[in-house]
Protein backbone atom coordinates (compact mmCIF):
# COMPACT_ATOMS: atom_id res chain seq x y z
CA UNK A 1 132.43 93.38 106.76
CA UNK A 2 130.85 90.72 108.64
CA UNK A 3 127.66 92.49 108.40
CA UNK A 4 127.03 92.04 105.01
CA UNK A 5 129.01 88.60 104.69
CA UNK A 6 125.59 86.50 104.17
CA UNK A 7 125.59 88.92 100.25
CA UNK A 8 129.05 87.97 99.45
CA UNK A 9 127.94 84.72 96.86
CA UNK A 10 125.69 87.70 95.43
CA UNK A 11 128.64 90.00 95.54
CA UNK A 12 130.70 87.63 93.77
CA UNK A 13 128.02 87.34 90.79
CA UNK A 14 128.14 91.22 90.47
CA UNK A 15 125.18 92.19 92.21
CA UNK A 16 124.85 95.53 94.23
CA UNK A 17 123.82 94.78 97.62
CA UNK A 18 121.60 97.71 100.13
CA UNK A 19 120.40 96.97 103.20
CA UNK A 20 119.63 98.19 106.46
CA UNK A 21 121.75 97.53 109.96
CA UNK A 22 120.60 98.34 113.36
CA UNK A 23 124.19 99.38 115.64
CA UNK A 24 123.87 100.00 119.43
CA UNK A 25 126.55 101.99 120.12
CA UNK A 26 127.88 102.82 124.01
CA UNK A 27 128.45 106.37 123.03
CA UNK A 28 125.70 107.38 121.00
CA UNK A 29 122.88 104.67 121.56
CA UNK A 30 121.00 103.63 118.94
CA UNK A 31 122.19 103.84 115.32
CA UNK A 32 120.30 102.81 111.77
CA UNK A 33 122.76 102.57 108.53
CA UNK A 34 121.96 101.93 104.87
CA UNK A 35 124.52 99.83 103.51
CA UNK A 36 125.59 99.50 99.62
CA UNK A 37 128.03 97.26 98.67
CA UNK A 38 129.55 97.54 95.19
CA UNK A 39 131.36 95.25 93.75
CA UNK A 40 134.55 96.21 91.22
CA UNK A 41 135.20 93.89 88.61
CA UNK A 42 138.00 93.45 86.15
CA UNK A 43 137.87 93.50 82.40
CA UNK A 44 136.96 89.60 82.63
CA UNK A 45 134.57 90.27 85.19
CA UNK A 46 135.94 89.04 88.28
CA UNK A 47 135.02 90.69 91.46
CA UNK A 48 138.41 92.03 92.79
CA UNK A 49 136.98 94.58 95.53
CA UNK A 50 134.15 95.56 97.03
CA UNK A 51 133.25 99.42 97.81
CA UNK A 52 131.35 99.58 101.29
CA UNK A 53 129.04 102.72 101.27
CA UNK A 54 127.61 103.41 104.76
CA UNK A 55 124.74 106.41 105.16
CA UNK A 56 123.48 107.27 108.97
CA UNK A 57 120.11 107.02 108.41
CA UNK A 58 119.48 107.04 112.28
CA UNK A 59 116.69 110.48 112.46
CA UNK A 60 114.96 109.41 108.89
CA UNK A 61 114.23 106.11 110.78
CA UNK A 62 113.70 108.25 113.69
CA UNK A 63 111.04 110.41 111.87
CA UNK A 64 109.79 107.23 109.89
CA UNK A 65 109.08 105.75 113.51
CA UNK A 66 107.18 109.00 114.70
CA UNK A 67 105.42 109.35 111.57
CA UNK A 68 104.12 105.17 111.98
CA UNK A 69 103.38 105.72 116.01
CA UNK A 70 101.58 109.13 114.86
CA UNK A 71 99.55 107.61 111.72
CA UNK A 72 98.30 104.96 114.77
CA UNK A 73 97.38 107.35 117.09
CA UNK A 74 95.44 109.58 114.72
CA UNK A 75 93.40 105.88 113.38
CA UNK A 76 92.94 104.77 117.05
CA UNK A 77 91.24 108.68 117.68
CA UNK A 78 89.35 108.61 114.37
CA UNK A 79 88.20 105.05 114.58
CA UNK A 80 86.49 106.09 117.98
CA UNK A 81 85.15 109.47 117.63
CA UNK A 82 81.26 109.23 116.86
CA UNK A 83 80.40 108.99 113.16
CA UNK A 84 81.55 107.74 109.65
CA UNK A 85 84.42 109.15 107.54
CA UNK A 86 86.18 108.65 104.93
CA UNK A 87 88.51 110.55 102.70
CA UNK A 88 88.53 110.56 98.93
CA UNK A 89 90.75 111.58 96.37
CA UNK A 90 88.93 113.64 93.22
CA UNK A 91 88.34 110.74 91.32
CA UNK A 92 86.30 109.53 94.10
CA UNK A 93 88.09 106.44 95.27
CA UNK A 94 88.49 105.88 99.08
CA UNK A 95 91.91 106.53 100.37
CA UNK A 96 90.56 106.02 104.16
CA UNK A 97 87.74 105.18 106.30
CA UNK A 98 87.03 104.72 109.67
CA UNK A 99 86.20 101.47 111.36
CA UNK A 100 82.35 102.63 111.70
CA UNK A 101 82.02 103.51 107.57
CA UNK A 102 83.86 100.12 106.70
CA UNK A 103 81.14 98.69 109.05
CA UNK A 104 78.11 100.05 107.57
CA UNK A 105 79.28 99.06 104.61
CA UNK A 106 79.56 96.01 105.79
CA UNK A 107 82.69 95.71 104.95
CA UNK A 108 86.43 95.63 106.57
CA UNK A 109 88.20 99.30 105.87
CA UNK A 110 91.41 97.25 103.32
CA UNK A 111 87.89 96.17 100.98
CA UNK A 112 86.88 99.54 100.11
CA UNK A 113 90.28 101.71 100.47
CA UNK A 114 91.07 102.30 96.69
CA UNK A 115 87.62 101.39 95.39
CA UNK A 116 85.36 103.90 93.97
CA UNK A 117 82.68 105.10 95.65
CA UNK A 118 80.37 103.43 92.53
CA UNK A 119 82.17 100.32 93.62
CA UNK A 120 81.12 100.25 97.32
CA UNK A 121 77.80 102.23 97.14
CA UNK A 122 74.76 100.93 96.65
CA UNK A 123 73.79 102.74 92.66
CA UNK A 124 70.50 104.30 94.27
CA UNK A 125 72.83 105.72 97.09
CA UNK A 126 75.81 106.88 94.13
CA UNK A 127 73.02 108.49 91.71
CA UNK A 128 71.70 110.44 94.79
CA UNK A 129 75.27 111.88 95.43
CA UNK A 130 76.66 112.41 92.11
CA UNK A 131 75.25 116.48 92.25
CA UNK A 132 77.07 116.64 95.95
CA UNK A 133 80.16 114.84 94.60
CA UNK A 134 80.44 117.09 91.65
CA UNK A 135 80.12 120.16 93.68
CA UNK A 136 83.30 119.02 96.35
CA UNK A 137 85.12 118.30 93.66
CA UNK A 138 85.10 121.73 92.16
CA UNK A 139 86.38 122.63 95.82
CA UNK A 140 83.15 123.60 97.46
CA UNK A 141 82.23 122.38 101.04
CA UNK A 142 78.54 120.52 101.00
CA UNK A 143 76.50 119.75 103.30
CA UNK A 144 73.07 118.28 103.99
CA UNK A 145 70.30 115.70 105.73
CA UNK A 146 69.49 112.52 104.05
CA UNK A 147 67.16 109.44 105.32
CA UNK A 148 68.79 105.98 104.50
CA UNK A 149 68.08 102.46 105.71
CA UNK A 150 71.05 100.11 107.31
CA UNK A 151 71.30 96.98 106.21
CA UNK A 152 68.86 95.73 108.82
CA UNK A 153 66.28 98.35 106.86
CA UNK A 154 66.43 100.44 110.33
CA UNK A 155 65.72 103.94 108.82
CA UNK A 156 68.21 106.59 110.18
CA UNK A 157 68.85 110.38 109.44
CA UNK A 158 72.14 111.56 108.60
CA UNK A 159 73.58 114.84 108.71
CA UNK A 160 76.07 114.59 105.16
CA UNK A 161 79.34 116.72 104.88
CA UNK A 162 81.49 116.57 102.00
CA UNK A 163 84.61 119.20 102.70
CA UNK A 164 87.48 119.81 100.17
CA UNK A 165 91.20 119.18 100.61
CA UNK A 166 93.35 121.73 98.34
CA UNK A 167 96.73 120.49 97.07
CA UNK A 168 99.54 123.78 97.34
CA UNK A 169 98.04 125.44 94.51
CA UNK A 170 94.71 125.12 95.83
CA UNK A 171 93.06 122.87 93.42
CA UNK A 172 90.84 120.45 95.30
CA UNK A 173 92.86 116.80 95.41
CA UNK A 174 90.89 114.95 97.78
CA UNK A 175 87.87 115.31 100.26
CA UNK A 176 87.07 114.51 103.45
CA UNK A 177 83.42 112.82 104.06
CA UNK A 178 81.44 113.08 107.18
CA UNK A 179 78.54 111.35 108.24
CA UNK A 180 76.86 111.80 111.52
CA UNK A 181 73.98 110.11 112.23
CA UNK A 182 70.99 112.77 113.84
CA UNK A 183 68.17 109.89 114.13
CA UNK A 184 67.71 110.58 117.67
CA UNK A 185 67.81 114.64 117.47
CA UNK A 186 64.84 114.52 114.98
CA UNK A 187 63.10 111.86 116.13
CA UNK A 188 63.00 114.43 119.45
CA UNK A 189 62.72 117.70 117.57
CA UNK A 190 59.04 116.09 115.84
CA UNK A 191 57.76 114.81 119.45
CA UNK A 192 58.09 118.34 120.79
């Protein structure tokens, strides 16, 4: 199998060998394979033959390509839409967050995913939550208004939502947070 003839010194020692190989084939176009190569030994342990197993893997790459292409659409839509989200398994560590929460954070979005939120929040910020956490984590949806500074000390108003995510037997798993900042609508609400 010339395919797998860069394994055979590993073959030879008694190793099983998997990869994957790409075919392009004139009849049915594009083709993905996992390969296992076993080798057979005999009772001194020499490698007399080598069993070739050969799975078409060609729609689980397929779906694993649709499912990559997908994931990137649905971050490129997120990370544009107005606001900051993230979303939180129940133990409250970040599992995702949009380019604008990893921002004002101050932060890049691979330093917070799977940090707590006591690890990325300011302890002012994490004490004021807790109540809110504690209630999305039973499975309740929360929402409300809160006045917090950037990191400039601009003040800004933000309109909070914490909204559960229910595993199949609907426990609560995870939670989605949403943060939309309403500066400007109150700021124009108290001049009329």
């Amino acid at each position: 199998l010339a395919v797998g003839s860069q394994h055979i010194p590993r073959l030879l020692n008694g190793e099983v060998i998997n990869f994957q190989h790409h075919y392009l084939s004139k009849n049915h176009g594009n083709l993905d394979f996992m390969i296992t190569l076993i080798p057979v030994k005999d009772d001194t342990g020499e490698v007399l033959a080598v069993l070739v197993q050969m799975d078409n893997v060609t729609e689980v790459e397929s779906a694993r390509r649709e499912v990559a292409d997908n994931k990137e659409l649905l971050e490129l839509i997120i990370d544009t839409i107005p606001g900051l989200f993230s979303y939180s398994d129940i133990n409250q560590k970040y599992l995702y967050v949009n380019k604008a929460y990893a921002e004002w954070q101050g932060l890049t979005k691979p330093e917070i995913i799977g940090k707590t939120f006591k690890e990325i929040l300011p302890t002012e910020t994490h004490n004021f939550i807790k109540p809110h956490l504690a209630e999305v984590t039973r499975g309740n949806k929360v929402s409300y208004s809160r006045r917090v500074s950037d990191r400039s000390g601009a003040k800004h108003v933000f309109d909070v939502r914490y909204i559960p995510h229910f595993d199949r037997n609907k426990q609560p798993k995870a939670f989605l947070t949403s943060l939309q900042d309403i500066t400007d609508q109150r700021n124009a609400e108290n001049r009329q």
